[in-house]
Protein backbone atom coordinates (compact mmCIF):
# COMPACT_ATOMS: atom_id res chain seq x y z
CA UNK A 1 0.00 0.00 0.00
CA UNK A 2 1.24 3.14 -1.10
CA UNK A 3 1.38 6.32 1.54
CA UNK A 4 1.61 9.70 1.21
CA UNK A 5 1.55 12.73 3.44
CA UNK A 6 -0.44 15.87 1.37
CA UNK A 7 0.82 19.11 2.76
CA UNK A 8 -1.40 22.24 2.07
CA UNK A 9 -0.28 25.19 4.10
CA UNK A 10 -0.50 29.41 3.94
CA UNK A 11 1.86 30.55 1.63
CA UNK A 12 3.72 33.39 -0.03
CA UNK A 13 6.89 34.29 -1.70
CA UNK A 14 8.08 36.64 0.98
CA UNK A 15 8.06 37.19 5.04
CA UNK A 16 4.83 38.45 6.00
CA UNK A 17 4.68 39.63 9.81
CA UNK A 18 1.85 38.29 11.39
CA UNK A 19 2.28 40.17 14.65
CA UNK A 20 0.80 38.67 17.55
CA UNK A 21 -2.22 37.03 15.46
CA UNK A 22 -3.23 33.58 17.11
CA UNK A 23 -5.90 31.52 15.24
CA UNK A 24 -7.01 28.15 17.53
CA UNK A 25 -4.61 28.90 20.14
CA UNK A 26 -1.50 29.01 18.59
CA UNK A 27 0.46 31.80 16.40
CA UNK A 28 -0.21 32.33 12.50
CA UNK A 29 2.70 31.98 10.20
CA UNK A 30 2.44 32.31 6.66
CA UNK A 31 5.52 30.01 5.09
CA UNK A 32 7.80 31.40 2.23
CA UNK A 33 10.04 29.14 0.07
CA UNK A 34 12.58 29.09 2.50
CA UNK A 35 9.86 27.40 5.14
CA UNK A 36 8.83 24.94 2.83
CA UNK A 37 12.71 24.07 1.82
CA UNK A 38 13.52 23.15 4.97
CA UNK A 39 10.37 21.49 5.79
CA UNK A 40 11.22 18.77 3.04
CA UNK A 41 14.87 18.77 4.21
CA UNK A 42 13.74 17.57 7.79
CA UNK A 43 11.14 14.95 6.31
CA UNK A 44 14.30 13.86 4.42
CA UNK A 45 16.05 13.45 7.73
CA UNK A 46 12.91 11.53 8.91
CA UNK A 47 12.52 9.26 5.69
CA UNK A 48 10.33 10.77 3.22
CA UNK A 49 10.93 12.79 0.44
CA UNK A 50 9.06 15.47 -1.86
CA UNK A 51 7.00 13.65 -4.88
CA UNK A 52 7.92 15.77 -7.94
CA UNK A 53 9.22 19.06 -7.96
CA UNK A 54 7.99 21.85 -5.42
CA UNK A 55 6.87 25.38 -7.63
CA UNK A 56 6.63 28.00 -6.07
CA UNK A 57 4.42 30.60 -8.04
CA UNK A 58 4.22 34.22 -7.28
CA UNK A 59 0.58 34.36 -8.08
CA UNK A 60 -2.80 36.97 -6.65
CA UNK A 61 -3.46 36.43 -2.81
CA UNK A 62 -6.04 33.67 -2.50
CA UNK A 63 -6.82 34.01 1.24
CA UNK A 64 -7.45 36.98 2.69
CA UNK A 65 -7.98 36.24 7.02
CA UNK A 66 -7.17 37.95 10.08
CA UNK A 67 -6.00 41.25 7.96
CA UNK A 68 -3.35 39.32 6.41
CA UNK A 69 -3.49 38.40 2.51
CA UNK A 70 -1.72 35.19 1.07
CA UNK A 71 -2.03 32.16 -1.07
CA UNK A 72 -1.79 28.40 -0.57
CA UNK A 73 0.78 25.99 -1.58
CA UNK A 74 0.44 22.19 -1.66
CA UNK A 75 3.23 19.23 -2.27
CA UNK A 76 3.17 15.67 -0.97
CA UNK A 77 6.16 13.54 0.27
CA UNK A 78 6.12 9.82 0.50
CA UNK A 79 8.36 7.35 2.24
CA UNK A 80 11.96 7.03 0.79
CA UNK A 81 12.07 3.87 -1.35
């Protein structure tokens, strides 16, 4: 059986502060490219890697919550072979 662990997460290509914003008890963060790099490096420490190649568009803000204005990004990792 096949497994895979489907990331989606707030995104953009740049810092955003997020202040002091908490959303179900625990701080926002909105992830940039560096986030999401070393996310995959760690799940490569843990035994999974990143199933194709990770793009990271600069496209229009999608989500627009707590005063803050962002996009999405989605990847999946699976176990290392």
């Amino acid at each position: 059986m096949d497994r895979h662990l489907i990331v989606s997460t707030d995104f953009w290509h740049e810092a955003i502060d997020t202040g002091d914003r908490q959303a179900f008890g625990v701080p926002v963060r909105i992830f940039t490219p560096q986030d999401i790099r070393q996310i995959v490096a760690i799940a490569a420490g843990c035994g999974f890697q990143a199933i194709g190649i990770i793009e990271f568009h600069r496209g229009k803000t999608t989500v627009r919550w707590h005063g803050l204005e962002c996009t999405f990004i989605d990847f999946s990792l699976k176990p290392l072979d």
